[in-house]
C-alpha atoms as a PDB file:
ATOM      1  CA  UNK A   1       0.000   0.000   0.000  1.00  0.00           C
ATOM      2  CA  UNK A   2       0.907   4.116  -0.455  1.00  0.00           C
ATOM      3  CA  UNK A   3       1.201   4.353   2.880  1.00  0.00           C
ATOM      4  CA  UNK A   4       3.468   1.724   3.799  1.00  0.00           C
ATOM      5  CA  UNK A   5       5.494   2.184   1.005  1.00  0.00           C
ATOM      6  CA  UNK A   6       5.664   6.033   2.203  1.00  0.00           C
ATOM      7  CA  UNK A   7       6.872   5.237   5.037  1.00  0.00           C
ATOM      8  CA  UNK A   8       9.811   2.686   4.237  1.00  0.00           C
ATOM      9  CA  UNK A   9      11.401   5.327   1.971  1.00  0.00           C
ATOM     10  CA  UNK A  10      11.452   7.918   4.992  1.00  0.00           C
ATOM     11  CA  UNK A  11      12.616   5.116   7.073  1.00  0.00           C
ATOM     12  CA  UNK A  12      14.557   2.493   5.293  1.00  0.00           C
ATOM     13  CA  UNK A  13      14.475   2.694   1.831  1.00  0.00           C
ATOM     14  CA  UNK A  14      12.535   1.945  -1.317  1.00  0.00           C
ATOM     15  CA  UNK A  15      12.977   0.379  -5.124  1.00  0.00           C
ATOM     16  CA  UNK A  16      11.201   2.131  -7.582  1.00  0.00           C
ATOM     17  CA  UNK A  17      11.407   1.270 -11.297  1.00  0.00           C
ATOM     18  CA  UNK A  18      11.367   4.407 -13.375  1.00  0.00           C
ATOM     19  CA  UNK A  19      12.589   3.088 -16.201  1.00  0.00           C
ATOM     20  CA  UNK A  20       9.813   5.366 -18.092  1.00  0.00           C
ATOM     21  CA  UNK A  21      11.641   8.318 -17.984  1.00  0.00           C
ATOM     22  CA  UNK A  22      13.231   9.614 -21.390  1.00  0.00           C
ATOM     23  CA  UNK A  23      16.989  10.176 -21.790  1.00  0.00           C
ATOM     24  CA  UNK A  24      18.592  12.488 -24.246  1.00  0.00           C
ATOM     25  CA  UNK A  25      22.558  12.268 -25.539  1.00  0.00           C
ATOM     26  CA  UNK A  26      23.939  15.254 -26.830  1.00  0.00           C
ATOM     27  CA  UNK A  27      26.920  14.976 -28.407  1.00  0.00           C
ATOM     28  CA  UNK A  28      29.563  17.692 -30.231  1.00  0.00           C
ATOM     29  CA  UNK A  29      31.853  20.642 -30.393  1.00  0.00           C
ATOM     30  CA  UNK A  30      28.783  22.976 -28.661  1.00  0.00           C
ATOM     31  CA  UNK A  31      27.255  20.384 -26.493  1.00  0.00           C
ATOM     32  CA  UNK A  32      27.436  22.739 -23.580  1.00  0.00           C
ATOM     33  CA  UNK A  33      26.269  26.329 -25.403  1.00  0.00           C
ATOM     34  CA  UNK A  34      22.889  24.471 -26.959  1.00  0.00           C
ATOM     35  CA  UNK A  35      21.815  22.772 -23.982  1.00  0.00           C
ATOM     36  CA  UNK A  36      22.242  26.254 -22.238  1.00  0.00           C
ATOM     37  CA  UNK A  37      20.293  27.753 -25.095  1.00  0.00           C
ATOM     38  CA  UNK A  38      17.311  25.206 -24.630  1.00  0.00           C
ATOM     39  CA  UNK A  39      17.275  24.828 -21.138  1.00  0.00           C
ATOM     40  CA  UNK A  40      16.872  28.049 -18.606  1.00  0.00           C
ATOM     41  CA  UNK A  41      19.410  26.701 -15.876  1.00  0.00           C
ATOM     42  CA  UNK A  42      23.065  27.396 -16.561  1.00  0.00           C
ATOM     43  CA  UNK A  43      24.532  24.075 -17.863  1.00  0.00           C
ATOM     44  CA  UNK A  44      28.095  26.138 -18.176  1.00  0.00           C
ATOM     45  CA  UNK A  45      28.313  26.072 -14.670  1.00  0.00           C
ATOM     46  CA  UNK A  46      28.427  22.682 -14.799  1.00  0.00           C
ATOM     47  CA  UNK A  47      31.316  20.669 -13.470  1.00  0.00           C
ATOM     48  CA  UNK A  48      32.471  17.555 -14.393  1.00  0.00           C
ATOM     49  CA  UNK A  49      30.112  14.486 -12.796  1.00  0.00           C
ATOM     50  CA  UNK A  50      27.655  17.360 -11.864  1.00  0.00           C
ATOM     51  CA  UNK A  51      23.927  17.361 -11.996  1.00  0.00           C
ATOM     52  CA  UNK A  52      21.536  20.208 -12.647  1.00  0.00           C
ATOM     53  CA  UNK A  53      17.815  20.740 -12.201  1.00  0.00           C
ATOM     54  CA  UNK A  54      16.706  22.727 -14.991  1.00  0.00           C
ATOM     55  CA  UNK A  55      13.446  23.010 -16.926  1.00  0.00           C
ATOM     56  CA  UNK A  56      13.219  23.467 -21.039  1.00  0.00           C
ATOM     57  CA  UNK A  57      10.950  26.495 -22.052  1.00  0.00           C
ATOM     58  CA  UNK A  58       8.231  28.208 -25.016  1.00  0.00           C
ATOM     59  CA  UNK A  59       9.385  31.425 -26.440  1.00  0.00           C
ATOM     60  CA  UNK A  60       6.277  32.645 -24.150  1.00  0.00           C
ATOM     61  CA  UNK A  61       7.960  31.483 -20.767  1.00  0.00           C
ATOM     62  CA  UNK A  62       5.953  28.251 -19.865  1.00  0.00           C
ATOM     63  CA  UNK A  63       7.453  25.012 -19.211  1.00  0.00           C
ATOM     64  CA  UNK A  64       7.746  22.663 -22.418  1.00  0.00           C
ATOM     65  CA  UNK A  65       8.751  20.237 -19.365  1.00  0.00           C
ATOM     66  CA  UNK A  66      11.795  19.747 -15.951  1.00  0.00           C
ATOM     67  CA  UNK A  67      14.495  17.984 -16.570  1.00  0.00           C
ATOM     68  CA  UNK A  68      17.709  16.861 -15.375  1.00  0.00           C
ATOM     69  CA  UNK A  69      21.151  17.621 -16.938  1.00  0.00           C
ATOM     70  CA  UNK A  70      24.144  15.524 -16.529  1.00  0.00           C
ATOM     71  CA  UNK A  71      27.349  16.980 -17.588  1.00  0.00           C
ATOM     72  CA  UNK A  72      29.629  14.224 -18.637  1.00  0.00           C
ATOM     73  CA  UNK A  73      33.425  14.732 -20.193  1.00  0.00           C
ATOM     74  CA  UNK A  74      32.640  13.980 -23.937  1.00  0.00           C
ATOM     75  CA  UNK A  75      28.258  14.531 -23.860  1.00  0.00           C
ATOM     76  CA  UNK A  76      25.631  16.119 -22.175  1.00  0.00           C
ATOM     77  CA  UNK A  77      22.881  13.744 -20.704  1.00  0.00           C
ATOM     78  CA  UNK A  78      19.176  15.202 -20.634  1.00  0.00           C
ATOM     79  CA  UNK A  79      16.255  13.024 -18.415  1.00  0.00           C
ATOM     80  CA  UNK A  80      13.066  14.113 -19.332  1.00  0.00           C
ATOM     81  CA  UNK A  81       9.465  13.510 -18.339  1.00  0.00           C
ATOM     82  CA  UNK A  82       8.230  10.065 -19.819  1.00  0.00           C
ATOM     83  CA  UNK A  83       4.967  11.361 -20.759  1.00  0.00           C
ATOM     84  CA  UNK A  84       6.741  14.216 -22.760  1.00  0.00           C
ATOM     85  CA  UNK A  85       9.862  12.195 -24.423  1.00  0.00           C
ATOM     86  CA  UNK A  86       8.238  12.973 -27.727  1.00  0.00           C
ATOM     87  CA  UNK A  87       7.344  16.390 -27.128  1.00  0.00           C
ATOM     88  CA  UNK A  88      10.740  17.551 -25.704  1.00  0.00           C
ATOM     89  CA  UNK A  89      12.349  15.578 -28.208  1.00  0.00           C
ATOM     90  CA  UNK A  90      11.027  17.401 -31.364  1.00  0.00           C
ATOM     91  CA  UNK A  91      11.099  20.600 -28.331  1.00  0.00           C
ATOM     92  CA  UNK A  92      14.496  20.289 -28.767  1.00  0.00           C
ATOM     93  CA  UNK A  93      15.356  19.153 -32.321  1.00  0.00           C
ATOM     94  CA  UNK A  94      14.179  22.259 -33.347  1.00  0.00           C
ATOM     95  CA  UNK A  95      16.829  24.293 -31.763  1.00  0.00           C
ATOM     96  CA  UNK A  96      19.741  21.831 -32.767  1.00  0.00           C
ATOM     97  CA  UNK A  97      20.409  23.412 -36.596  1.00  0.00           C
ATOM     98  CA  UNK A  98      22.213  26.362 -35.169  1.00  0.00           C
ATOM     99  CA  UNK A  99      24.516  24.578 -33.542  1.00  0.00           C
ATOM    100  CA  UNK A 100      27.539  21.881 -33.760  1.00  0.00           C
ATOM    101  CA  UNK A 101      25.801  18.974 -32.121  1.00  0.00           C
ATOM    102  CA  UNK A 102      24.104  15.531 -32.269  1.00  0.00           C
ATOM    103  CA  UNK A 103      21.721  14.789 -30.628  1.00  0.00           C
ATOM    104  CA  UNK A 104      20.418  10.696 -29.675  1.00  0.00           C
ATOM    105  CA  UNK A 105      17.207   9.509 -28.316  1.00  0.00           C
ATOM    106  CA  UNK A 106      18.382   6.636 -26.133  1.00  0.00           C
ATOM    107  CA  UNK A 107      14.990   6.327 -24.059  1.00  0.00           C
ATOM    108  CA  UNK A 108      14.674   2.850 -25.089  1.00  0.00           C
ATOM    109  CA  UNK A 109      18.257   2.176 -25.093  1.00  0.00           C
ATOM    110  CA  UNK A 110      18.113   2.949 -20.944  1.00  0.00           C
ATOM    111  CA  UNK A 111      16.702   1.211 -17.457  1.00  0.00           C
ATOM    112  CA  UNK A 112      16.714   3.224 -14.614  1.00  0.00           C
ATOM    113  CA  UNK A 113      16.094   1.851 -10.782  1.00  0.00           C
ATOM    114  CA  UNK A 114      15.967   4.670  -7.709  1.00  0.00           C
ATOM    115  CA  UNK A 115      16.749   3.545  -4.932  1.00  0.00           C
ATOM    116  CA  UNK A 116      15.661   5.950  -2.223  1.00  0.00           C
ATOM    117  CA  UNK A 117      15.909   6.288   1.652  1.00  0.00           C
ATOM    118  CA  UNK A 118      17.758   6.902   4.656  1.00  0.00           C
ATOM    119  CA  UNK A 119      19.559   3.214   3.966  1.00  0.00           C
ATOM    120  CA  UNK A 120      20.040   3.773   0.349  1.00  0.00           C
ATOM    121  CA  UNK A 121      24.147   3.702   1.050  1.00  0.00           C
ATOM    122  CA  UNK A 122      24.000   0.904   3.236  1.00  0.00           C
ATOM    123  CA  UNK A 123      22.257  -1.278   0.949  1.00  0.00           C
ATOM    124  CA  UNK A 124      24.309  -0.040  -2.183  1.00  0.00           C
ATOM    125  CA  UNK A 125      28.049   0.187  -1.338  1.00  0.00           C
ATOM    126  CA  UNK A 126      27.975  -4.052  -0.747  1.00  0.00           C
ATOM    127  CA  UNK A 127      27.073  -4.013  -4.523  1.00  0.00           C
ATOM    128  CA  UNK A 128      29.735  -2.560  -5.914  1.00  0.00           C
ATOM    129  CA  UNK A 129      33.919  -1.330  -5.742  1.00  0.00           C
ATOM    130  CA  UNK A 130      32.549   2.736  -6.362  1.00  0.00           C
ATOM    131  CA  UNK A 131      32.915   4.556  -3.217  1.00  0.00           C
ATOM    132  CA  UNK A 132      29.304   6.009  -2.482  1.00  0.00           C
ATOM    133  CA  UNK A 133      30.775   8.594   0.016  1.00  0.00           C
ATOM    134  CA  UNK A 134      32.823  10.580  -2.450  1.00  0.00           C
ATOM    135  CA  UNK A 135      29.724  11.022  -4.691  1.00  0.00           C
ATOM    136  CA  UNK A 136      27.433  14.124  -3.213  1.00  0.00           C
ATOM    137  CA  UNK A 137      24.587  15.867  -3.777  1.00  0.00           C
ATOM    138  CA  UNK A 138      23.569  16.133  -7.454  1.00  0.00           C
ATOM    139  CA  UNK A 139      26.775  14.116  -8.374  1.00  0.00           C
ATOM    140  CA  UNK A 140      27.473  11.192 -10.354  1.00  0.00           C
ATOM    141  CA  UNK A 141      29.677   8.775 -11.731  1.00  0.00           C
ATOM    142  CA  UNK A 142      30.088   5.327 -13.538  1.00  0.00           C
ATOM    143  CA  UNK A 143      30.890   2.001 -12.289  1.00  0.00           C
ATOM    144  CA  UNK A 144      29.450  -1.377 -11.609  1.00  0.00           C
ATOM    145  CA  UNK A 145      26.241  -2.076  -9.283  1.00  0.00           C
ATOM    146  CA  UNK A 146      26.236  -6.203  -8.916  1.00  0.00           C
ATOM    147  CA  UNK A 147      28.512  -6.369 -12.265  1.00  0.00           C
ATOM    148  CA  UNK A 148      26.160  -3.882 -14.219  1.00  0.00           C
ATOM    149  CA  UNK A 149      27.621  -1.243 -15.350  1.00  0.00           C
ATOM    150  CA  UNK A 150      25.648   1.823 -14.508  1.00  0.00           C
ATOM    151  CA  UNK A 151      25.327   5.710 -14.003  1.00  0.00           C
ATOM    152  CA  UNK A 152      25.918   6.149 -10.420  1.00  0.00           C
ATOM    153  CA  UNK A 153      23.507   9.169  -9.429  1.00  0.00           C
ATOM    154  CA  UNK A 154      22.962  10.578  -6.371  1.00  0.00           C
ATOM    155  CA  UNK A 155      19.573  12.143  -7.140  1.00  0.00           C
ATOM    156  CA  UNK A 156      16.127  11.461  -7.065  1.00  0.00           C
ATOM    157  CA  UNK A 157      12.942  13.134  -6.395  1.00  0.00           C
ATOM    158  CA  UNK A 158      11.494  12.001  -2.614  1.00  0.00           C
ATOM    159  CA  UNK A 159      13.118  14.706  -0.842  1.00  0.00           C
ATOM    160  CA  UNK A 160      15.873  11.096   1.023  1.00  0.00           C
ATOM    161  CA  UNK A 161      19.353  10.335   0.404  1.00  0.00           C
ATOM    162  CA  UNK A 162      19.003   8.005  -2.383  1.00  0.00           C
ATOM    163  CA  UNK A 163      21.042   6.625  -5.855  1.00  0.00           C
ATOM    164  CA  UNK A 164      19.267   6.961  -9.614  1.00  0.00           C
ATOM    165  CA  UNK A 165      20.729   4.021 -11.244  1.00  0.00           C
ATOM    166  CA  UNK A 166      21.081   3.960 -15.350  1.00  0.00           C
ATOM    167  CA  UNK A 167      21.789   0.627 -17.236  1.00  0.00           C
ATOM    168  CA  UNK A 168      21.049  -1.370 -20.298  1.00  0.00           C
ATOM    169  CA  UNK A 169      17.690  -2.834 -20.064  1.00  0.00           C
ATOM    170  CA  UNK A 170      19.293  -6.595 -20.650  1.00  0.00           C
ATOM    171  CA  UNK A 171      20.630  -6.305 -17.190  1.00  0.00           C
ATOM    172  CA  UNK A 172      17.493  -4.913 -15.355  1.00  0.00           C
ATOM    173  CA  UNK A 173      16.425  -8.022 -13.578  1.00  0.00           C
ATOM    174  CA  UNK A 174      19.714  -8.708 -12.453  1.00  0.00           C
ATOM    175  CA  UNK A 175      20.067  -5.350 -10.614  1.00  0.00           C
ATOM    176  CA  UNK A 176      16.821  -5.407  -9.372  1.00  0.00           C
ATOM    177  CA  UNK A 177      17.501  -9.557  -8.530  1.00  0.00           C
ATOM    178  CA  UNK A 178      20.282  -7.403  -6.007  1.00  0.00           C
ATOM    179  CA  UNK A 179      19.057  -4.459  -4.687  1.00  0.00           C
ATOM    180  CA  UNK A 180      15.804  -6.276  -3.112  1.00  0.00           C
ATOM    181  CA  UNK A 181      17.939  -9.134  -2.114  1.00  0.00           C
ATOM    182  CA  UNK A 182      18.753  -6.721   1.122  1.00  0.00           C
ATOM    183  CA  UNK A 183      15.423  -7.061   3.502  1.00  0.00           C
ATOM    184  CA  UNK A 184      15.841  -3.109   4.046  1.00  0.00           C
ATOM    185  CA  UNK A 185      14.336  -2.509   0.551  1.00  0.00           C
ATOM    186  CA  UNK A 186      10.819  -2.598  -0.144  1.00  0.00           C
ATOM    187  CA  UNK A 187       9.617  -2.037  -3.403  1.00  0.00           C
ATOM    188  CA  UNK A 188       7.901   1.314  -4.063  1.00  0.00           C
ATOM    189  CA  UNK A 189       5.712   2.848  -6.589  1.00  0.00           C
ATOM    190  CA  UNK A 190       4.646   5.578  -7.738  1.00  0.00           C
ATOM    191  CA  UNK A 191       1.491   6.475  -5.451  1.00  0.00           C
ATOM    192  CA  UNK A 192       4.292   6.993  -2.835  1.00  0.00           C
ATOM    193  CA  UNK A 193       6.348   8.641  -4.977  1.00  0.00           C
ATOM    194  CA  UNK A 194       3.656  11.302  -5.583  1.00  0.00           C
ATOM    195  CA  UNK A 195       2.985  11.786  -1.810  1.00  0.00           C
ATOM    196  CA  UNK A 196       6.923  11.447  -1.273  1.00  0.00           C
ATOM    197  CA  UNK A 197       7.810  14.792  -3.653  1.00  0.00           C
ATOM    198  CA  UNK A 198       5.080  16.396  -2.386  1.00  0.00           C
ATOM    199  CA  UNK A 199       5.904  16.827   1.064  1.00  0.00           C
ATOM    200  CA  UNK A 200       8.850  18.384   0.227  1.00  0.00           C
ATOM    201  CA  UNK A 201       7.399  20.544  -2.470  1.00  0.00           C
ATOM    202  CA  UNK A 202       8.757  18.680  -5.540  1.00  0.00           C
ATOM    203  CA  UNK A 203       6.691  20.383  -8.607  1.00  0.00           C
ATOM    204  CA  UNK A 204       5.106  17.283 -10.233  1.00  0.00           C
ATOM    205  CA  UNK A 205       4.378  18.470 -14.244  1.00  0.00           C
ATOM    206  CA  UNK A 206       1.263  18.348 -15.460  1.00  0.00           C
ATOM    207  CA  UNK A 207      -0.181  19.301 -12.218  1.00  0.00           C
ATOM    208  CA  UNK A 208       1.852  21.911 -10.726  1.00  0.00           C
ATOM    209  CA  UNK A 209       3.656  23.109 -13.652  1.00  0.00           C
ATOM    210  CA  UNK A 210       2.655  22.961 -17.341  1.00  0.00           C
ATOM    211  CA  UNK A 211       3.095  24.825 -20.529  1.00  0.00           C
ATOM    212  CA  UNK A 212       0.979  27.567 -19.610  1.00  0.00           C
ATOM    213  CA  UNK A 213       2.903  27.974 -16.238  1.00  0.00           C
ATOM    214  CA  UNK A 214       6.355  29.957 -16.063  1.00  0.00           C
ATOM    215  CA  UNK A 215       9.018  28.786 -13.534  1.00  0.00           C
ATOM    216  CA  UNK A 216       8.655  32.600 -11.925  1.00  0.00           C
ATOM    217  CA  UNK A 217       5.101  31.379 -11.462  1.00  0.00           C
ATOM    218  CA  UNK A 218       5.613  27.975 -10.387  1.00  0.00           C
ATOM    219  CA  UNK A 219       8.551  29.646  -7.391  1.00  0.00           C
ATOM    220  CA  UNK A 220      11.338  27.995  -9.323  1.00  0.00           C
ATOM    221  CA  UNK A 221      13.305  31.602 -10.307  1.00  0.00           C
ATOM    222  CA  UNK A 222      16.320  29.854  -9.117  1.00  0.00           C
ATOM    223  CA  UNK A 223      16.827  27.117 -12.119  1.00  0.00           C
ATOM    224  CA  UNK A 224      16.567  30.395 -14.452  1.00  0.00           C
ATOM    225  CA  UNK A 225      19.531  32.254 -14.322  1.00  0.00           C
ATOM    226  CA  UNK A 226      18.887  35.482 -16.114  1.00  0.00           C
ATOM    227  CA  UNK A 227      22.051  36.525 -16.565  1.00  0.00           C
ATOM    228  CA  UNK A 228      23.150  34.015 -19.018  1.00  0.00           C
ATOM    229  CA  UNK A 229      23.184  35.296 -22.756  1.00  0.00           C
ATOM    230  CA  UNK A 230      19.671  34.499 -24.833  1.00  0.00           C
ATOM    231  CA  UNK A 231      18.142  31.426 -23.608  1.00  0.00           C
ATOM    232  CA  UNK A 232      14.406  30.240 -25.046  1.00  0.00           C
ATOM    233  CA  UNK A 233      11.936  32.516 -22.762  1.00  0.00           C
ATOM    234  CA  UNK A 234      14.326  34.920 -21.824  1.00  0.00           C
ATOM    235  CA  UNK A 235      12.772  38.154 -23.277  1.00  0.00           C
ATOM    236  CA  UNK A 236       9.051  36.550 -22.172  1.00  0.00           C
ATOM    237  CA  UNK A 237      10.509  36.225 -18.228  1.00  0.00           C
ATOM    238  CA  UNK A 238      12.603  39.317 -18.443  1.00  0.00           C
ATOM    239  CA  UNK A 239       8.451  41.366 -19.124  1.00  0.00           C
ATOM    240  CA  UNK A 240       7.011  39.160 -16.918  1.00  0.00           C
ATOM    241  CA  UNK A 241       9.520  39.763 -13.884  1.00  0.00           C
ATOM    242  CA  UNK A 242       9.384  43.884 -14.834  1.00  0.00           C
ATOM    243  CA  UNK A 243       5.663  43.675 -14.915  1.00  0.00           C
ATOM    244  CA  UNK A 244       5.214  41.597 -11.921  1.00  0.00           C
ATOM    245  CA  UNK A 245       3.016  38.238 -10.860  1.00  0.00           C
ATOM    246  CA  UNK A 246      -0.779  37.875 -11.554  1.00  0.00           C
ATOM    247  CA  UNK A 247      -0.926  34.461 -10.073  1.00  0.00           C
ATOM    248  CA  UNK A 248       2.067  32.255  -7.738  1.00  0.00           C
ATOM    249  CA  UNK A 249       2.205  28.191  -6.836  1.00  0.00           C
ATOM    250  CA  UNK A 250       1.663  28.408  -2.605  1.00  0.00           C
ATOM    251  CA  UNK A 251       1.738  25.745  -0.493  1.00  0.00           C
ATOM    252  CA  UNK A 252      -1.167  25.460   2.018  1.00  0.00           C
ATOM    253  CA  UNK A 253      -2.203  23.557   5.020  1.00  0.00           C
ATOM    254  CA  UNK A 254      -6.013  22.715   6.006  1.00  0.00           C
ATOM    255  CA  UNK A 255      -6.945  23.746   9.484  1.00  0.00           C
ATOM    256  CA  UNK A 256      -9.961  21.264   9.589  1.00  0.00           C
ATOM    257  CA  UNK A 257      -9.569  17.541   8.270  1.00  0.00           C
ATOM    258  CA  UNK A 258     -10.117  17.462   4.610  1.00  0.00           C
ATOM    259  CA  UNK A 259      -8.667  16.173   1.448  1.00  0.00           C
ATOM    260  CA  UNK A 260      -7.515  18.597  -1.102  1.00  0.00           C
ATOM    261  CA  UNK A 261      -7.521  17.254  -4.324  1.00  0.00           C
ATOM    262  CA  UNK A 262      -6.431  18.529  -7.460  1.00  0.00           C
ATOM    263  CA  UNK A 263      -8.691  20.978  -9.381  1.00  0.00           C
ATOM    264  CA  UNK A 264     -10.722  22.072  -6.567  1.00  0.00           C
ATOM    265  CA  UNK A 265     -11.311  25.263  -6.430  1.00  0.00           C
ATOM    266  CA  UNK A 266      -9.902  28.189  -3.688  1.00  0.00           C
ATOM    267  CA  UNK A 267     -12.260  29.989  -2.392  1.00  0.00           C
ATOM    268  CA  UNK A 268     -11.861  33.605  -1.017  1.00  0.00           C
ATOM    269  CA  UNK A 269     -15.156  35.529  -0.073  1.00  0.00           C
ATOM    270  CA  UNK A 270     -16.780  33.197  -2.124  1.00  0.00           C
ATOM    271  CA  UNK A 271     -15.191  33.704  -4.853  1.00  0.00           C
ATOM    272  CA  UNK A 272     -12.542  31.171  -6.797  1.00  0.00           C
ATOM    273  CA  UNK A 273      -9.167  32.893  -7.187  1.00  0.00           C
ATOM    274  CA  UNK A 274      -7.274  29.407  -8.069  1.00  0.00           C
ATOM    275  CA  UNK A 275      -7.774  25.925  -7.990  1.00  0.00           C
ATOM    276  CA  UNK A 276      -5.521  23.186  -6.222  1.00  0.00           C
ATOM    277  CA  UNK A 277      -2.403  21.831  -8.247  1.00  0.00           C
ATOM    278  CA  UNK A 278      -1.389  18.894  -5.946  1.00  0.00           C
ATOM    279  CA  UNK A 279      -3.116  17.932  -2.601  1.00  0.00           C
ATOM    280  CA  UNK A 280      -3.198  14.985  -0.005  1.00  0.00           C
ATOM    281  CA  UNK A 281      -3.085  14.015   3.291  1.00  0.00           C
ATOM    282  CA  UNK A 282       1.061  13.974   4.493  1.00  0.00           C
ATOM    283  CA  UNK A 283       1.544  10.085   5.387  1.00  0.00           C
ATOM    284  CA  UNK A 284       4.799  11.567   7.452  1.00  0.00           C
ATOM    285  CA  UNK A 285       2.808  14.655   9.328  1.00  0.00           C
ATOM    286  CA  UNK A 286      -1.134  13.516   9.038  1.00  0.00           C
ATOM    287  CA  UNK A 287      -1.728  17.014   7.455  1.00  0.00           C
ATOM    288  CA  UNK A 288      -4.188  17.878   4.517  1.00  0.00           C
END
C-alpha cells in the first residue's frame, strides 16, 4: 500500500522502477552552449560528474517540461518527463540546426532503478567497488552495481538520500535480482512517490507546472539564471519579472480535516481565485 510504502522510503528505503523516464545524448563541439540555449538553468556552470535541475521552455515562458542535466566529459545527458519524451524531443530538435551537435534519443536504449531512503548507502556500497561517500549531492559517476555497469547518481525526487541508477535494459532483472535481495528494501511505486515529492514541495508536471505555467510562477526563479546570454523565454521572463506576478504556486495547510484534491477550487469571499495543483493528506505529518 501508499502508505506503507511512504513510510519505508522515509525510514529504510525503497525500489522504484522508473525506467519510463526519457533520456537524451547530446553529443559535439557545442554540447554545452545548446543545452544552455534550450534549457533556462546554466549548464556552463556545470562541473564535471555534476547534476543540474533545470526546466526546457516556449518562447512565451511556460514550461515545455523539468528535466535533469548531466554533464559528462565527452556529452551532455538530458532526463526528461516520460509522458513528454516525444514532445521535448522534437522541443528540442528544433533548436539543434544552429549549432555543432548531435543529438540521440536513447529512451529505449536505458533502465533506470531509484533507490531511495535513509539506507540507500547501506544497501548499495555491498554491490559494488565505487565509493558512495565521495559522490554528493547532485553528483554522479560510472561504475558497476552487482557487475552492471551503470550511471551512479545521487539524485532522485522524494526529498531522502538516495542513488538513480542507469543501465542497459538486458541487465534490469539482475540489478533489481540485487538491490531487493537486502530485507531493508521494499519495493515502491509511484502512489508513494507522488505523496513522497510532495511533502517536500517537488513540482510534479502536469499538475503543478505545465506549458501555460512559467518557472517565476511555479517559485522555481532559481533554475533560471537570467544573466546568461539568450536562452528560449528569456525576453518573455525578463516582461514578466518587470511587470510583476498575476498568479504564484503556494503551499497550504487545512486547518480542519479534509482532502484537497487537485482541481478544486480556492475559495476567497466566495469567490474562486485558483484551484488546487497537488493535494493529499502527508503520510509523514497527518496534514491535509
Amino acid at each position: 500500500g501508499i502508505t506503507a510504502e511512504h513510510h519505508a522510503v522515509r525510514q529504510a528505503a525503497g525500489l522504484f522502477d522508473v525506467s519510463h523516464m526519457g533520456e537524451f545524448e547530446v553529443t559535439g563541439k557545442d554540447a554545452v552552449a545548446f543545452t544552455s540555449y534550450v534549457t533556462s538553468n546554466d549548464a556552463g556552470a556545470l562541473a564535471l560528474g555534476q547534476v543540474q535541475y533545470s526546466s526546457f521552455l516556449h518562447p512565451s515562458g511556460g514550461i515545455v517540461d523539468d528535466c535533469l542535466v548531466y554533464r559528462f566529459e565527452d556529452k551532455i545527458l538530458l532526463v526528461v518527463n516520460a509522458s513528454n519524451i516525444a514532445k521535448d524531443w522534437a522541443n528540442v530538435s528544433q533548436y539543434a540546426g544552429t549549432f555543432d551537435v548531435r543529438l540521440k534519443n536513447i529512451s529505449d536504449d536505458t533502465a533506470l532503478l531509484a533507490l531511495q531512503g535513509p539506507k540507500a548507502q547501506q544497501v548499495l556500497q555491498p554491490l559494488t567497488k565505487t565509493s558512495l561517500d565521495p559522490i554528493g549531492y547532485y553528483k554522479f559517476t560510472t561504475g558497476e552495481v552487482a557487475g552492471v555497469p551503470c550511471i551512479i547518481s545521487r539524485t532522485g525526487y522524494t526529498g531522502e538520500d538516495g542513488f538513480e541508477l542507469y543501465h542497459a535494459p538486458d541487465h534490469g532483472a539482475k540489478l533489481w535480482d540485487a538491490l531487493t535481495a537486502n530485507e531493508a528494501v521494499m519495493l515502491t511505486g509511484l502512489g508513494c512517490r507522488d505523496s513522497l515529492r510532495l511533502e517536500v514541495a517537488y513540482p510534479l508536471y502536469g499538475n503543478d507546472i505545465d506549458d501555460e505555467t512559467t518557472p517565476l510562477e511555479a517559485g522555481l526563479a532559481w533554475i533560471v539564471k537570467m544573466k546568461k546570454d539568450g536562452f528560449v523565454g528569456k525576453a518573455a521572463l525578463t516582461q514578466q519579472k518587470a511587470d510583476g506576478l498575476n498568479r504564484k504556486l503556494v503551499g497550504f495547510r487545512l486547518t480542519e480535516k479534509g482532502f484537497p484534491r487537485q482541481h478544486m477550487p480556492v475559495m476567497v469571499d466566495g469567490r474562486a481565485y485558483g484551484e488546487v495543483r497537488s493535494g493529499t493528506v502527508s503520510p509523514s505529518t497527518g496534514e491535509a
